[in-house]
PDB file of N, CA and C in Angstrom:
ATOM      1  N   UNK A   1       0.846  -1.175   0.000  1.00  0.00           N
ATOM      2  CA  UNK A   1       0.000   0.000   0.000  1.00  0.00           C
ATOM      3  C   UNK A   1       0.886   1.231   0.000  1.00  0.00           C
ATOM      4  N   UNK A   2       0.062   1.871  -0.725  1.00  0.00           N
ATOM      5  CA  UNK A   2       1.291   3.178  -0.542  1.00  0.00           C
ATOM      6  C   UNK A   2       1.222   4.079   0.300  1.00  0.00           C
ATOM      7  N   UNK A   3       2.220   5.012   0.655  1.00  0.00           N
ATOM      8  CA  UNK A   3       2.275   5.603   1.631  1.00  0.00           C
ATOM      9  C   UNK A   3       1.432   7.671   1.196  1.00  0.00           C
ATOM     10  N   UNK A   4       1.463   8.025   1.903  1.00  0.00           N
ATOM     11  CA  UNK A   4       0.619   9.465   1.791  1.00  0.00           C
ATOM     12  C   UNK A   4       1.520  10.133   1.026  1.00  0.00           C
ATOM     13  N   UNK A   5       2.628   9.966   1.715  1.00  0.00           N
ATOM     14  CA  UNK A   5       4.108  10.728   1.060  1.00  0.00           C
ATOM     15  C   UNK A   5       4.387  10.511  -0.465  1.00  0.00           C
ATOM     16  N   UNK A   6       4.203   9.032  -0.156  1.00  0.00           N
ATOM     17  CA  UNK A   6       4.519   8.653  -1.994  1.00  0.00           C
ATOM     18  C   UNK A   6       3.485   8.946  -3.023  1.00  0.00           C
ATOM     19  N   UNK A   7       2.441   8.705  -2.347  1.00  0.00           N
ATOM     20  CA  UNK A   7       1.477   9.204  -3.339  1.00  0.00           C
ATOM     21  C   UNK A   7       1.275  10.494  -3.406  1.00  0.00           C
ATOM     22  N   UNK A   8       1.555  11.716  -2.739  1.00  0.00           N
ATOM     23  CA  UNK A   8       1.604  12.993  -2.805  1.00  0.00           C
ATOM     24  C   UNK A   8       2.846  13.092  -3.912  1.00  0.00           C
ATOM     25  N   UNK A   9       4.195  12.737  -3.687  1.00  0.00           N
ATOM     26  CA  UNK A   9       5.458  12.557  -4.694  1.00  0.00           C
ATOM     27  C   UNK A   9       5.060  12.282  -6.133  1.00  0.00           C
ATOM     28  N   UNK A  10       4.118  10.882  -6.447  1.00  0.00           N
ATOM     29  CA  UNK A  10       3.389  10.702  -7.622  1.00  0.00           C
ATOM     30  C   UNK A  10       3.091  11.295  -8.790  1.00  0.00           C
ATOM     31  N   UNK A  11       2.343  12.418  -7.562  1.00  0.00           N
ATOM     32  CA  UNK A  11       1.110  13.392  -8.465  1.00  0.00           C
ATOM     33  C   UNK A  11       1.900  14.362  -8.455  1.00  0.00           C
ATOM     34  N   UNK A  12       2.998  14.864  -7.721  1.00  0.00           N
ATOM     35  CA  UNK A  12       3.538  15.939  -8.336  1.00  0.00           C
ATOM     36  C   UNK A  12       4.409  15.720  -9.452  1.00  0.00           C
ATOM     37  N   UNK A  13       4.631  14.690  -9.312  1.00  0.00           N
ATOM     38  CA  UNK A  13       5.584  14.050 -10.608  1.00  0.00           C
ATOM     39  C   UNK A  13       5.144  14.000 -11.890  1.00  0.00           C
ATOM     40  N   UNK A  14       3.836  13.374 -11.814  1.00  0.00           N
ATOM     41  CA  UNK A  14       2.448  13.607 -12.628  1.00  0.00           C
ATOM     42  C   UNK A  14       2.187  15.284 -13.052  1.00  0.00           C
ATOM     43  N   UNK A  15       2.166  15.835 -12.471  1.00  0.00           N
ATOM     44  CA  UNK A  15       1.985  17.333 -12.563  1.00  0.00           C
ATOM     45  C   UNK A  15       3.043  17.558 -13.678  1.00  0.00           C
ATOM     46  N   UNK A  16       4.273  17.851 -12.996  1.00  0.00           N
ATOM     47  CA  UNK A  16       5.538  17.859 -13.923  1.00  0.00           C
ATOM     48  C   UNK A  16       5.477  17.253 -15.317  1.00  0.00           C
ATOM     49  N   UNK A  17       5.122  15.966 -15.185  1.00  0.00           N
ATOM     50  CA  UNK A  17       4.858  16.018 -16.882  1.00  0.00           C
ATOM     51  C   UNK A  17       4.327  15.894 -17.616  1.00  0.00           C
ATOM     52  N   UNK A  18       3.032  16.365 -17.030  1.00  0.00           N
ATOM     53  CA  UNK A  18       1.799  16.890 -17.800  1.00  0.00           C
ATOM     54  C   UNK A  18       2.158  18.202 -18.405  1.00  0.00           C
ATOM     55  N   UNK A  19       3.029  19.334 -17.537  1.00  0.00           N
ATOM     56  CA  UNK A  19       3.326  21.239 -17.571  1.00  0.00           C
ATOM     57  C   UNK A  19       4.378  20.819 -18.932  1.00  0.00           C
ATOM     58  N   UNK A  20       5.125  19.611 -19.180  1.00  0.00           N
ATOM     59  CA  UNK A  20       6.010  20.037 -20.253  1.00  0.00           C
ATOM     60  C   UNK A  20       5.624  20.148 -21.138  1.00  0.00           C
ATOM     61  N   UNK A  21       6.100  20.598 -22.370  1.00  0.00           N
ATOM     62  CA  UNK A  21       5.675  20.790 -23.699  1.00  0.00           C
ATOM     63  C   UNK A  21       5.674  18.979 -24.275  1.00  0.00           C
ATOM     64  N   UNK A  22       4.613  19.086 -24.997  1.00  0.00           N
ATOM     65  CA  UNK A  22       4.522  17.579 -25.553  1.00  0.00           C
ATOM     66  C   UNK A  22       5.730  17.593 -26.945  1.00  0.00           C
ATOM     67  N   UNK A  23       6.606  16.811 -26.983  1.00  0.00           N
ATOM     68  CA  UNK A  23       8.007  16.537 -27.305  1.00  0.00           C
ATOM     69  C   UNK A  23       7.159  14.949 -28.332  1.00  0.00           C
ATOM     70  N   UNK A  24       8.368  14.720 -29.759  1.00  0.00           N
ATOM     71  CA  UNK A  24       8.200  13.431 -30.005  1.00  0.00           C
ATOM     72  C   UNK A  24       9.014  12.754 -29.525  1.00  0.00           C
ATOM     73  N   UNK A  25       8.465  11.438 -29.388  1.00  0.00           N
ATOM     74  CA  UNK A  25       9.234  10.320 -28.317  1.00  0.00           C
ATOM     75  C   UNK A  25       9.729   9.653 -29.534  1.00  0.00           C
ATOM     76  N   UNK A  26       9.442   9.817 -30.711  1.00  0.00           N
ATOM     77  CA  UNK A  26      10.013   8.903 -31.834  1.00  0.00           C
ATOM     78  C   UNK A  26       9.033   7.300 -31.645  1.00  0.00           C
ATOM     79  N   UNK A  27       9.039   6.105 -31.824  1.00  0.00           N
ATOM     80  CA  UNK A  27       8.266   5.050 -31.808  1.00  0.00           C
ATOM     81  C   UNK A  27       7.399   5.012 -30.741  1.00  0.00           C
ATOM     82  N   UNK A  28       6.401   5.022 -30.050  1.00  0.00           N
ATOM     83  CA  UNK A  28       5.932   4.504 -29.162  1.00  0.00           C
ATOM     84  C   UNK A  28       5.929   5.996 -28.218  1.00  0.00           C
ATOM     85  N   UNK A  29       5.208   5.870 -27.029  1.00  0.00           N
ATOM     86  CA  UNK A  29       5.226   7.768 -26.154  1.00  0.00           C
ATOM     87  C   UNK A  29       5.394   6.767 -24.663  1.00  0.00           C
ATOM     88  N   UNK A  30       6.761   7.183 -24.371  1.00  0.00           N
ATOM     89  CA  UNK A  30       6.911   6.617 -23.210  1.00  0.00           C
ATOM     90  C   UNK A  30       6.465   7.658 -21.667  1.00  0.00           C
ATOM     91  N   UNK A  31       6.134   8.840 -21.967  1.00  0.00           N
ATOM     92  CA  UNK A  31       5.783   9.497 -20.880  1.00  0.00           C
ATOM     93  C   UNK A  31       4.176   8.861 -20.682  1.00  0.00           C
ATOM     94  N   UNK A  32       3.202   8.483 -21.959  1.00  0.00           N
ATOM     95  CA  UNK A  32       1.991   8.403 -22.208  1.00  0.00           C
ATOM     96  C   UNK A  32       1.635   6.964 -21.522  1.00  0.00           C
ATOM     97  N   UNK A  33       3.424   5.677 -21.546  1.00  0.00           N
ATOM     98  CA  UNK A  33       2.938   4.556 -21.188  1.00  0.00           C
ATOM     99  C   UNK A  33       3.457   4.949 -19.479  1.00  0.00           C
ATOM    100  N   UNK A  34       4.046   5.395 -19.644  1.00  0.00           N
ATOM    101  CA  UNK A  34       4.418   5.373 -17.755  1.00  0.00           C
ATOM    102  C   UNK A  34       3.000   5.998 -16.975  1.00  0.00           C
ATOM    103  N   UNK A  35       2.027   6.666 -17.292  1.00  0.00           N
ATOM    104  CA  UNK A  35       1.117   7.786 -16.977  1.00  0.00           C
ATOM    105  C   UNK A  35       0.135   6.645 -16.883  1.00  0.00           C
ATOM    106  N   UNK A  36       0.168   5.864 -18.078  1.00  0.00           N
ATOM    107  CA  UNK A  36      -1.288   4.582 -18.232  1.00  0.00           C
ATOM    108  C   UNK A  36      -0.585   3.787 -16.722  1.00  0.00           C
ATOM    109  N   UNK A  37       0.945   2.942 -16.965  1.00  0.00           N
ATOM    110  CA  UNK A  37       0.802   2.235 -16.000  1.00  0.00           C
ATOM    111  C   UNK A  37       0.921   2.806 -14.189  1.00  0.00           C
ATOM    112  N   UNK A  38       0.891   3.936 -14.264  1.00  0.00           N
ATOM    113  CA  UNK A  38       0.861   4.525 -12.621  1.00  0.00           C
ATOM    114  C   UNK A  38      -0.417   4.439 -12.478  1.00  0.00           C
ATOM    115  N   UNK A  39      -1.094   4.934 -13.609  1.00  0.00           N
ATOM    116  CA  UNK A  39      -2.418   5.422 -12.901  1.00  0.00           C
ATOM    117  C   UNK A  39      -3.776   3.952 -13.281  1.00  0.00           C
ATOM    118  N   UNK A  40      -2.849   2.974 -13.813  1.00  0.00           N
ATOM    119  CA  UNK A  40      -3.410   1.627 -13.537  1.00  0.00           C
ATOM    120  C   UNK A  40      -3.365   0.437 -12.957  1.00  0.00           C
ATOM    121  N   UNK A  41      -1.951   0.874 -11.785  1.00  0.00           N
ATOM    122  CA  UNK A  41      -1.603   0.665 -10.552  1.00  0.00           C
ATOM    123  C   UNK A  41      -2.371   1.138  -9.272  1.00  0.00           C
ATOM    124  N   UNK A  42      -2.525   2.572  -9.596  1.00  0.00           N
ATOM    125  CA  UNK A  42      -3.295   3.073  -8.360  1.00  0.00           C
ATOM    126  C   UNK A  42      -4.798   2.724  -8.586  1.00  0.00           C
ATOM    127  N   UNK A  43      -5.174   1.993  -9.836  1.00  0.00           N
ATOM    128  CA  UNK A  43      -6.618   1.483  -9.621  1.00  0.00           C
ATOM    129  C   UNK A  43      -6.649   0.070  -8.908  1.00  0.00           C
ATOM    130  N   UNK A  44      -5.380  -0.467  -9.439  1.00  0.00           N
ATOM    131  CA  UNK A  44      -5.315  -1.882  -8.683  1.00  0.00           C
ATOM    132  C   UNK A  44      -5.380  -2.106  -7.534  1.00  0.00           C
ATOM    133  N   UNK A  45      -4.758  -0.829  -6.860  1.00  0.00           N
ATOM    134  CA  UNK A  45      -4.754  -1.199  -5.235  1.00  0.00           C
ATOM    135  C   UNK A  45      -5.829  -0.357  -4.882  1.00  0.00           C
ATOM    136  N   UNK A  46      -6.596   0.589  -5.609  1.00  0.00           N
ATOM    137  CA  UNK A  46      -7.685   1.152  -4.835  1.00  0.00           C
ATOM    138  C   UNK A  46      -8.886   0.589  -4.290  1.00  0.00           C
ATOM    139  N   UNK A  47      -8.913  -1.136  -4.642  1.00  0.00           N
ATOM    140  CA  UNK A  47     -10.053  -1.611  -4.063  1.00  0.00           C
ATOM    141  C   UNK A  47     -11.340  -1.611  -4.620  1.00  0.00           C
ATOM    142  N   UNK A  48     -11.650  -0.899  -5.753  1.00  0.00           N
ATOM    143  CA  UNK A  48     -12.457  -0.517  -6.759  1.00  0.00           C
ATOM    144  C   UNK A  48     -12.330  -0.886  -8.004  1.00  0.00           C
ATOM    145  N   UNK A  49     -11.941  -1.760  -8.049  1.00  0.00           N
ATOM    146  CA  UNK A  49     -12.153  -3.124  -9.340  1.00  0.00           C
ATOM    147  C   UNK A  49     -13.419  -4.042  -9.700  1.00  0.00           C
ATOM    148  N   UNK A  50     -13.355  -4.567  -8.190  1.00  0.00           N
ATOM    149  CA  UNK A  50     -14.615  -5.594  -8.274  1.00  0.00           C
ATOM    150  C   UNK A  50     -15.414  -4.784  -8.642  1.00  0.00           C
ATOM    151  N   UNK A  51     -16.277  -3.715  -8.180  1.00  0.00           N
ATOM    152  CA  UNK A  51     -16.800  -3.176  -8.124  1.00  0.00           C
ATOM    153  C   UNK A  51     -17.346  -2.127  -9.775  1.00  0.00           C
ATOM    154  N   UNK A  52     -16.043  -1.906 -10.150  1.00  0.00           N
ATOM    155  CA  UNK A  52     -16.343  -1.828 -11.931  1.00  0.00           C
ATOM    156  C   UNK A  52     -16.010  -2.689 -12.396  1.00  0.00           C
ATOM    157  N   UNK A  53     -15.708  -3.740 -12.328  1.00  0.00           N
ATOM    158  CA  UNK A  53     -15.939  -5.269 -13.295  1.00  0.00           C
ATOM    159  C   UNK A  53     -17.120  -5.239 -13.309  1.00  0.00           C
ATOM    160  N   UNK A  54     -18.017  -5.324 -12.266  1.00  0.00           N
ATOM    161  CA  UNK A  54     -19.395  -6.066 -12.064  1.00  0.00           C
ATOM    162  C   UNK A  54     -20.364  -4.824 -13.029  1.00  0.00           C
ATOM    163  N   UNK A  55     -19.961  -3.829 -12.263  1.00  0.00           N
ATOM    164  CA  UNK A  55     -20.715  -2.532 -13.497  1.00  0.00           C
ATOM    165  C   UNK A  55     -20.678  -2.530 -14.256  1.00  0.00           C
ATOM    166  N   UNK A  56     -19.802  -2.650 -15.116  1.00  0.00           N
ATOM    167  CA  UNK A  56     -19.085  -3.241 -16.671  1.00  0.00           C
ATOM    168  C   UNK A  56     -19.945  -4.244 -17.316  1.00  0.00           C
ATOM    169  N   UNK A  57     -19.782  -5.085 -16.480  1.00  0.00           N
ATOM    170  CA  UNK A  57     -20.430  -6.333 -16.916  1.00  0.00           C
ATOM    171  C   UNK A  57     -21.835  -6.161 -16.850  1.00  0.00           C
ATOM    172  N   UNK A  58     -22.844  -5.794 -15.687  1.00  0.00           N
ATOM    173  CA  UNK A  58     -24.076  -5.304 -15.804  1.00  0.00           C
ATOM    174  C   UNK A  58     -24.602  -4.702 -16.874  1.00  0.00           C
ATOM    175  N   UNK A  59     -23.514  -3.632 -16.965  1.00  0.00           N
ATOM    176  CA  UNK A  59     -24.130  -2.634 -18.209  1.00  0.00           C
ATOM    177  C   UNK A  59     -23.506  -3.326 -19.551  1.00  0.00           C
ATOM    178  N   UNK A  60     -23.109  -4.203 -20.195  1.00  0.00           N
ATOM    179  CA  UNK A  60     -22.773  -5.042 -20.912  1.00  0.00           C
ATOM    180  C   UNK A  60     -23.970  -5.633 -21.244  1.00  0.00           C
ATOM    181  N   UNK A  61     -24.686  -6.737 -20.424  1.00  0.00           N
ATOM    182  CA  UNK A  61     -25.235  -7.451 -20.267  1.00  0.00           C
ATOM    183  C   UNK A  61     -26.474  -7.061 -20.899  1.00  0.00           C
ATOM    184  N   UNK A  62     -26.897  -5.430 -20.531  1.00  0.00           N
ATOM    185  CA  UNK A  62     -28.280  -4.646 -20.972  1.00  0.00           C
ATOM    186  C   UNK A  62     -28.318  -4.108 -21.624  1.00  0.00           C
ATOM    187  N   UNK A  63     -26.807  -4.242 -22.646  1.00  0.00           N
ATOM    188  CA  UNK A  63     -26.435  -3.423 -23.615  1.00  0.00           C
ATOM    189  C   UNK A  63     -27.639  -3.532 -25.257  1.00  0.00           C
ATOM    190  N   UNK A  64     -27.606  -2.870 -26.093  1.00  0.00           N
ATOM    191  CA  UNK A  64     -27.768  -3.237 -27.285  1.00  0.00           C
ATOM    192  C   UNK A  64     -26.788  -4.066 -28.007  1.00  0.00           C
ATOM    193  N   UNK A  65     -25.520  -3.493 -27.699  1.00  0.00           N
ATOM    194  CA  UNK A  65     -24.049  -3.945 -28.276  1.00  0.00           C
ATOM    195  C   UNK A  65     -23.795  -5.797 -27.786  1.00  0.00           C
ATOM    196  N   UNK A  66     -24.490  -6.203 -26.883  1.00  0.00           N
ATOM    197  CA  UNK A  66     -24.345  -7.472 -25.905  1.00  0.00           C
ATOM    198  C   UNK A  66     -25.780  -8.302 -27.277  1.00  0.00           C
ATOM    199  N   UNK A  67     -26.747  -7.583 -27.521  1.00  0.00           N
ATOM    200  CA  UNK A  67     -27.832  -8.383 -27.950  1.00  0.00           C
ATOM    201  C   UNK A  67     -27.450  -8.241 -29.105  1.00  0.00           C
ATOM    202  N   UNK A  68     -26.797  -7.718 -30.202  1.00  0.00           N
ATOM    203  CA  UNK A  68     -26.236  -7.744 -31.316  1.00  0.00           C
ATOM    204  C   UNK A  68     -25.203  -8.963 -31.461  1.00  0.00           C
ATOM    205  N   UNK A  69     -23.965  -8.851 -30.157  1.00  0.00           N
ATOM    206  CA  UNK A  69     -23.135  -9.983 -30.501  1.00  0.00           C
ATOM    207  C   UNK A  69     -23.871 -11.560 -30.488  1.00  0.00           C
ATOM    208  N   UNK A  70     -25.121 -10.857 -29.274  1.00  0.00           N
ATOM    209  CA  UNK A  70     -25.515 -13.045 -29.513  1.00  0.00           C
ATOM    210  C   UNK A  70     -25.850 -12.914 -30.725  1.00  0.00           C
ATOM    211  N   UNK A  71     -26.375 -12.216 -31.229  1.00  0.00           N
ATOM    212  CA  UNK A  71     -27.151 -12.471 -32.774  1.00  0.00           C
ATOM    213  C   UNK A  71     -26.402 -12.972 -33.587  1.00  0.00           C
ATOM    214  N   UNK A  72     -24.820 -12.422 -33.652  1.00  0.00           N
ATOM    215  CA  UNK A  72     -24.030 -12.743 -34.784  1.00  0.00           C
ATOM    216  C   UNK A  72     -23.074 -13.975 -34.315  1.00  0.00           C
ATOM    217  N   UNK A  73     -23.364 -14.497 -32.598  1.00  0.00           N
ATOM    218  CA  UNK A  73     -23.303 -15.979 -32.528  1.00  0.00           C
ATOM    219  C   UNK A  73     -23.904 -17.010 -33.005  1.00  0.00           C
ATOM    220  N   UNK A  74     -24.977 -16.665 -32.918  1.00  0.00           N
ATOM    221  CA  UNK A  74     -26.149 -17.414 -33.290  1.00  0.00           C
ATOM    222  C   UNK A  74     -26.156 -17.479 -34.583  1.00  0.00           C
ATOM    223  N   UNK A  75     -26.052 -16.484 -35.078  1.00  0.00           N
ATOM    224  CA  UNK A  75     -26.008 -16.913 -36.889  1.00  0.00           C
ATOM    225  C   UNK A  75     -24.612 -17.321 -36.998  1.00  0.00           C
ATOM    226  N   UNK A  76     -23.380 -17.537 -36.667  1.00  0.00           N
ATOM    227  CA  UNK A  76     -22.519 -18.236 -36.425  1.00  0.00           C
ATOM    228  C   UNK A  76     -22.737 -19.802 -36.406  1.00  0.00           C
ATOM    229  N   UNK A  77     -23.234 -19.717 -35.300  1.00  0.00           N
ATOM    230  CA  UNK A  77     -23.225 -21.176 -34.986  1.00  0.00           C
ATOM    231  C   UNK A  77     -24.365 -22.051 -35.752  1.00  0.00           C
ATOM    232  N   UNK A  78     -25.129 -21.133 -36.358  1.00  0.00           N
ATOM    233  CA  UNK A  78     -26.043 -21.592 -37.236  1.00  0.00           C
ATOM    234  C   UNK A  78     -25.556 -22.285 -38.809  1.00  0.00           C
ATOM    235  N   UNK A  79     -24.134 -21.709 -38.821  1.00  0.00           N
ATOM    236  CA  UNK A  79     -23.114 -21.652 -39.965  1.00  0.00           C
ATOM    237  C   UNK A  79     -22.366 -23.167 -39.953  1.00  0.00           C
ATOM    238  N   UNK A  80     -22.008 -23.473 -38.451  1.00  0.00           N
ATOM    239  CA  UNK A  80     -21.304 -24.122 -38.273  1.00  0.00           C
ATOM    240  C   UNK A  80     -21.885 -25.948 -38.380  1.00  0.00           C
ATOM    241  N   UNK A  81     -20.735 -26.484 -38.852  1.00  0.00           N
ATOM    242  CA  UNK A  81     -20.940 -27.985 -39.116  1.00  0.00           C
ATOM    243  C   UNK A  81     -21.970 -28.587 -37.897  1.00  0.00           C
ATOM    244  N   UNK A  82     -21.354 -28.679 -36.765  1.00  0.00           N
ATOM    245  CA  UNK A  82     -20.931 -29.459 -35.074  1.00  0.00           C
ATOM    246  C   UNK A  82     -20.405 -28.139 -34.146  1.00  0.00           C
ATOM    247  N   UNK A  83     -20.765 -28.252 -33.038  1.00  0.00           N
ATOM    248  CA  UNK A  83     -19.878 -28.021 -31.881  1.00  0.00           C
ATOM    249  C   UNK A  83     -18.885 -28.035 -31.567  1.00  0.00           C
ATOM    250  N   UNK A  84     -17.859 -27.480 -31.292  1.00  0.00           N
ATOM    251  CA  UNK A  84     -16.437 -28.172 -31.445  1.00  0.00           C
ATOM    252  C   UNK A  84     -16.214 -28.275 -30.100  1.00  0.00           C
ATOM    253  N   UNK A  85     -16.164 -29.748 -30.288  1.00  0.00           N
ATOM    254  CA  UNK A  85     -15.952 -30.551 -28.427  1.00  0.00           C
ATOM    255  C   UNK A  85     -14.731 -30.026 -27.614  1.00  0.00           C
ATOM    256  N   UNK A  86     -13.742 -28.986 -28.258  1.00  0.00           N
ATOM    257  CA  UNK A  86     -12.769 -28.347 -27.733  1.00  0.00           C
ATOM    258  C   UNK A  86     -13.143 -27.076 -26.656  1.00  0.00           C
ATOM    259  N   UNK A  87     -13.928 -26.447 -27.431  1.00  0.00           N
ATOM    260  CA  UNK A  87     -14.830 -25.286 -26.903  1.00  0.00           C
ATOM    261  C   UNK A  87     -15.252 -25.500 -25.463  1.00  0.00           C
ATOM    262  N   UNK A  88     -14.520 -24.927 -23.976  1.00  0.00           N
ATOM    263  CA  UNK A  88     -15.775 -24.834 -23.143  1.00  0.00           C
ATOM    264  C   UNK A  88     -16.662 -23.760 -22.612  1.00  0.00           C
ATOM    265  N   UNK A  89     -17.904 -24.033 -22.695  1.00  0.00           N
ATOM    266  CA  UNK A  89     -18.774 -22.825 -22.151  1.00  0.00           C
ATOM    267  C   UNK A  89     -19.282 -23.140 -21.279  1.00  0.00           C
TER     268      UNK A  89
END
């Protein structure tokens, strides 16, 4: 868990290089991947995962986008020879 200190250190660090001028990194933006993985660290330990998985998934579930994909299972599997005994669901 982190400490108050460190996570105060973080965000000012965060601050800092957000204020610079956006620079090319040439292949890939390594300020852009360090920024994703801090601040998808501090979701990991915030305890608030389960909690948007399940939301995620709820609102998934009641989606339009959720009743479209069975459709294009279903006409899938409507396509298909057999079952493939490999498959588990």
């Amino acid at each position: 868990m982190a400490t108050s200190r460190s996570r105060h250190k973080a965000k000012e660090n965060a601050r800092k290089e957000e204020t610079r001028p956006q620079q090319n990194e040439g292949e890939g933006n390594r300020t852009a991947a360090r920024r994703y993985d801090r601040e998808a660290t501090e979701f990991a330990h915030s305890g608030r995962v389960k909690d948007q998985a399940e939301a995620a998934k709820a609102a998934r579930d009641d989606s339009a986008e959720q009743r479209e994909l069975d459709r294009a299972e279903e006409a899938g599997r409507a396509h298909a020879k057999e079952e493939d005994p490999d498959v588990k669901r």
